[in-house]
Protein backbone atom coordinates (compact mmCIF):
# COMPACT_ATOMS: atom_id res chain seq x y z
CA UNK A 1 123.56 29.49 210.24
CA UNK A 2 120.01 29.84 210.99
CA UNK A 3 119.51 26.25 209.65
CA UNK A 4 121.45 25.38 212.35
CA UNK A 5 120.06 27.43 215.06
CA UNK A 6 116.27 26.33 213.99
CA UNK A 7 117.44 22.79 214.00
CA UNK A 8 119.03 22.94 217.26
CA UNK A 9 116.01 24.97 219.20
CA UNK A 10 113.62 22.21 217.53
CA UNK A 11 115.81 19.43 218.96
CA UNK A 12 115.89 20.97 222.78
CA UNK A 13 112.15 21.84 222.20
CA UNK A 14 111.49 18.58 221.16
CA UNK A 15 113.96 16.77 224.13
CA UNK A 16 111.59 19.03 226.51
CA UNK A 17 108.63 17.79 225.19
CA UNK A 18 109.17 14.16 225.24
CA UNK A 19 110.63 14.39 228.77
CA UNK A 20 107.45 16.62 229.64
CA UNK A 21 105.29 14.08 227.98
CA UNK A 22 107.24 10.77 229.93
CA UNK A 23 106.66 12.03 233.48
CA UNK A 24 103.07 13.06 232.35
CA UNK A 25 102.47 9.22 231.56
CA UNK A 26 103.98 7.96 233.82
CA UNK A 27 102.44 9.80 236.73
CA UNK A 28 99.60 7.75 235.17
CA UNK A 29 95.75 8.10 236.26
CA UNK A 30 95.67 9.28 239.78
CA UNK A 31 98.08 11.84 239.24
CA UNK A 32 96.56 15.32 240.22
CA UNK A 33 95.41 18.02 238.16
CA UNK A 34 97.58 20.54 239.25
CA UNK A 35 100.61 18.35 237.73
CA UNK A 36 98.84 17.40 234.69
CA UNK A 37 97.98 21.04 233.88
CA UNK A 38 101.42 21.94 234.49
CA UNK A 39 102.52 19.47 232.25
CA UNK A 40 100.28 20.50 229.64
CA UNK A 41 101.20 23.82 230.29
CA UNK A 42 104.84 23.45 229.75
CA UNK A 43 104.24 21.13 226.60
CA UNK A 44 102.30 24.07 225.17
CA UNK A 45 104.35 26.53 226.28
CA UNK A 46 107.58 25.11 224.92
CA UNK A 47 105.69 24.26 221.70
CA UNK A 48 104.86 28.00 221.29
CA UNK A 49 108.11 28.83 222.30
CA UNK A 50 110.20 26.63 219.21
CA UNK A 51 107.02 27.80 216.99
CA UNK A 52 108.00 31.05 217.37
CA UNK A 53 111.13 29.98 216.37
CA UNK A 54 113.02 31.60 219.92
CA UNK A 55 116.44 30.11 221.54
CA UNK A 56 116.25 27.14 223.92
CA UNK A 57 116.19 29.76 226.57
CA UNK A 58 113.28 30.98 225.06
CA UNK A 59 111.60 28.09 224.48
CA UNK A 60 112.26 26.89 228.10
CA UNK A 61 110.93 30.04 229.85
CA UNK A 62 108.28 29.48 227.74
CA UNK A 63 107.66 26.06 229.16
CA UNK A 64 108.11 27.08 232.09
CA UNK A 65 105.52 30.23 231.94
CA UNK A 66 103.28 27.29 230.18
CA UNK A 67 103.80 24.93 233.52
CA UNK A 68 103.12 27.81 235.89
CA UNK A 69 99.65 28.91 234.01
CA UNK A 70 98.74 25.08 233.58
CA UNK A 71 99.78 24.22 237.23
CA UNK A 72 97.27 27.29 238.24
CA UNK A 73 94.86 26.22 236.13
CA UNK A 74 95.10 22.56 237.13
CA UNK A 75 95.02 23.41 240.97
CA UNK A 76 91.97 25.63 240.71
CA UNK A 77 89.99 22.46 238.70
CA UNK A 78 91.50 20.11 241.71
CA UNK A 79 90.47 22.63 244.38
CA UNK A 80 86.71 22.36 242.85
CA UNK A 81 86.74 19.25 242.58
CA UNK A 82 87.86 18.60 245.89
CA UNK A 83 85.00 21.07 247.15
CA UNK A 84 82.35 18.74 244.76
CA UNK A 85 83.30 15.58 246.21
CA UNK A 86 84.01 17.03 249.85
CA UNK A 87 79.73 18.00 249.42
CA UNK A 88 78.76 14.69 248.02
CA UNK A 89 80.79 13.18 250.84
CA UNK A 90 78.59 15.97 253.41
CA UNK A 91 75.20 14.74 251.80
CA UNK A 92 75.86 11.71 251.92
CA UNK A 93 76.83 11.07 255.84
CA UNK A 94 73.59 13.15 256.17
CA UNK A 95 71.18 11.24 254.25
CA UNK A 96 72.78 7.94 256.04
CA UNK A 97 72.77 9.71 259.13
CA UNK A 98 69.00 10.73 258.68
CA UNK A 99 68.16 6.89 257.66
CA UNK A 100 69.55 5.25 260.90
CA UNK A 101 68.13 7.83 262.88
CA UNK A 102 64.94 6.90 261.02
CA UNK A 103 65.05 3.27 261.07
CA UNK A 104 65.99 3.75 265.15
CA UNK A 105 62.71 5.62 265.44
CA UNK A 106 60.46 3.37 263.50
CA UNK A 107 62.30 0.50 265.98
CA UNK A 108 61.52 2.35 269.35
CA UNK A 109 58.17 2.82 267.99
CA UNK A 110 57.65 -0.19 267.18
CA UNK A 111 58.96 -2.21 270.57
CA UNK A 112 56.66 0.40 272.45
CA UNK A 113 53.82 -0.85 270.54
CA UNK A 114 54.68 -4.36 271.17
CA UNK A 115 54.95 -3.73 275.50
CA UNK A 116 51.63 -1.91 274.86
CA UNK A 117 50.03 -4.71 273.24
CA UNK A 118 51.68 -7.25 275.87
CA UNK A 119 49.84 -4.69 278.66
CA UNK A 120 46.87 -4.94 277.03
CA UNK A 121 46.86 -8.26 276.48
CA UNK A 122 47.25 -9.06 280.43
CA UNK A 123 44.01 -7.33 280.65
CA UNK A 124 41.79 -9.30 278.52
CA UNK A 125 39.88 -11.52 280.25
CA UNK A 126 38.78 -14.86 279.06
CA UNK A 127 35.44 -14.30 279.27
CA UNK A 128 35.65 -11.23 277.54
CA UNK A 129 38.02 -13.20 274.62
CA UNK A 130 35.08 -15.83 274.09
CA UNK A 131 32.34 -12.99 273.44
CA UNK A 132 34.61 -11.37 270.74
CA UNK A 133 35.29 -14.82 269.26
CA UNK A 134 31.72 -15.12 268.95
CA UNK A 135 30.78 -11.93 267.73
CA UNK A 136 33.48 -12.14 265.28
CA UNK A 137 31.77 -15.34 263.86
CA UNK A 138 28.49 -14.15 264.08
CA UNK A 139 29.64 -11.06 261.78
CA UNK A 140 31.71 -13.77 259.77
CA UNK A 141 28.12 -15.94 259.19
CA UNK A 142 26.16 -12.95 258.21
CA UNK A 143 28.72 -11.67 255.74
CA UNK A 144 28.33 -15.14 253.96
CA UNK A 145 24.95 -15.33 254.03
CA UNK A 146 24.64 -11.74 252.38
CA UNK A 147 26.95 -12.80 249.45
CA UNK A 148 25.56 -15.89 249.14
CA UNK A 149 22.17 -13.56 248.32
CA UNK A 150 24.05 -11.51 246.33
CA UNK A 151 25.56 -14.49 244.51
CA UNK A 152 21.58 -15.54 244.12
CA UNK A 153 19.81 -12.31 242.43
CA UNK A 154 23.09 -11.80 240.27
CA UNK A 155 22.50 -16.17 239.05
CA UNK A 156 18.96 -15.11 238.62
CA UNK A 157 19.75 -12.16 236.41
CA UNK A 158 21.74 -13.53 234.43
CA UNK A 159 19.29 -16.32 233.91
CA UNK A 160 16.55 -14.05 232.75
CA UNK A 161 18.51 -12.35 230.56
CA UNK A 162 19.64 -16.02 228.69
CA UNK A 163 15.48 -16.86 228.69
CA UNK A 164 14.51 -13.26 227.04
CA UNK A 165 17.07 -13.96 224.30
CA UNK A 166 16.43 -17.53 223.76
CA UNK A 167 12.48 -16.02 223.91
CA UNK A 168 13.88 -13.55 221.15
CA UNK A 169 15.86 -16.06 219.21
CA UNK A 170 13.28 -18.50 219.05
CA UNK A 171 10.54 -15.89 218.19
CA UNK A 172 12.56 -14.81 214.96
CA UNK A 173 13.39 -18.16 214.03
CA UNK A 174 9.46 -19.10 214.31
CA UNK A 175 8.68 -15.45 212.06
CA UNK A 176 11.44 -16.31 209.61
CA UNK A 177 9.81 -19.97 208.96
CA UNK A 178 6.15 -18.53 208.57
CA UNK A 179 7.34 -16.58 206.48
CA UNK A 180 8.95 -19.19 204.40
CA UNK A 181 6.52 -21.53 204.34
CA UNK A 182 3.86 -19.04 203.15
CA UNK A 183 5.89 -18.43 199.86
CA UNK A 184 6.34 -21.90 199.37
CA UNK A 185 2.36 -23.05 200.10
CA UNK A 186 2.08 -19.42 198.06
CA UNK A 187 4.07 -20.76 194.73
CA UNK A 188 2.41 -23.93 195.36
CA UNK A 189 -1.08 -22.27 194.80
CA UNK A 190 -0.32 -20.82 192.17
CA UNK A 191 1.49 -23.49 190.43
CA UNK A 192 -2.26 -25.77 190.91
CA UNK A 193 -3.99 -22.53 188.88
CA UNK A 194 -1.63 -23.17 186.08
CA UNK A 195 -1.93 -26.54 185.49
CA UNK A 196 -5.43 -26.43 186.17
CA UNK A 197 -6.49 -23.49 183.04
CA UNK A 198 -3.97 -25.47 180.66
């Protein structure tokens, strides 16, 4: 008898479950998280419920009591999640908000610039054009002149510096051959003596 009665719950737990677990997948992706944590609640509840080894009223208030808590569960995750994104959403009109008024700014600024410029311009004088074009050349001429000075003692630098070492290179070559030469003329000396006593 209680074969019977175990095999029967297990079968309406297990009918539950796989209907549970059908219109969980296919509510697919998008579906909220209030109805996926109610079915997960029921699916856990109902599993408790034929674990426990309870009637299929049993094991169906226990889905049910599962779906409820799960539902809750699920809406409260949705409802901060809604809150997250509804921010993110907030911060983002703002920063976008803050950039066009920004880039409207830098515009104004700029176009007053320009009509000042144009005002200024109006003023100038051609006379008064010419003597800045010449003074700006005039500075222009002197600025080469100076680096083409400073071009001139840095060449002449570095030209001294190539004579002192060629002066050094040449001066050790000169003591390295003296010295040479007087142990050869040396040897030589003393080679004469020899052949001279025998």
């Amino acid at each position: 008898m209680n074969r019977a009665i175990l095999f029967r719950n297990t079968a309406a737990a297990t009918v539950s479950v796989l209907i549970l677990v059908f219109q969980w997948g296919c509510a697919g992706p998008a579906t909220s998280k209030t109805v996926k944590g109610g079915g997960t609640g029921a699916l856990v509840g109902a599993g408790a419920g034929a674990l426990a080894g309870g009637d299929t009223g049993t094991i169906a208030a226990a889905g049910a009591a599962g779906a409820i808590v799960g539902a809750t569960i699920g809406a409260i995750q949705q409802n901060k999640e809604a809150r997250r994104q509804n921010e993110l959403a907030q911060q983002r009109a703002y920063s976008q908000a803050i950039a066009v008024q920004k880039r409207n700014q830098d515009k104004e600024k700029a176009q007053i610039q320009e009509e000042l410029d144009i005002a200024e311009g109006f003023r100038i004088s051609d006379a008064e054009l010419d003597e800045m074009t010449a003074r700006a050349e005039s500075a222009e001429e002197e600025l080469k002149a100076l680096q083409a000075k400073r071009t001139a003692a840095l060449e002449r630098k570095k030209t001294l510096d190539e004579m002192e070492q060629r002066e050094r290179d040449a001066l050790a070559e000169a003591e390295r051959l003296r010295r040479e030469l007087e142990e050869l003329e040396g040897n030589a000396n003393s080679d004469l003596s020899l052949s001279s006593e025998i």
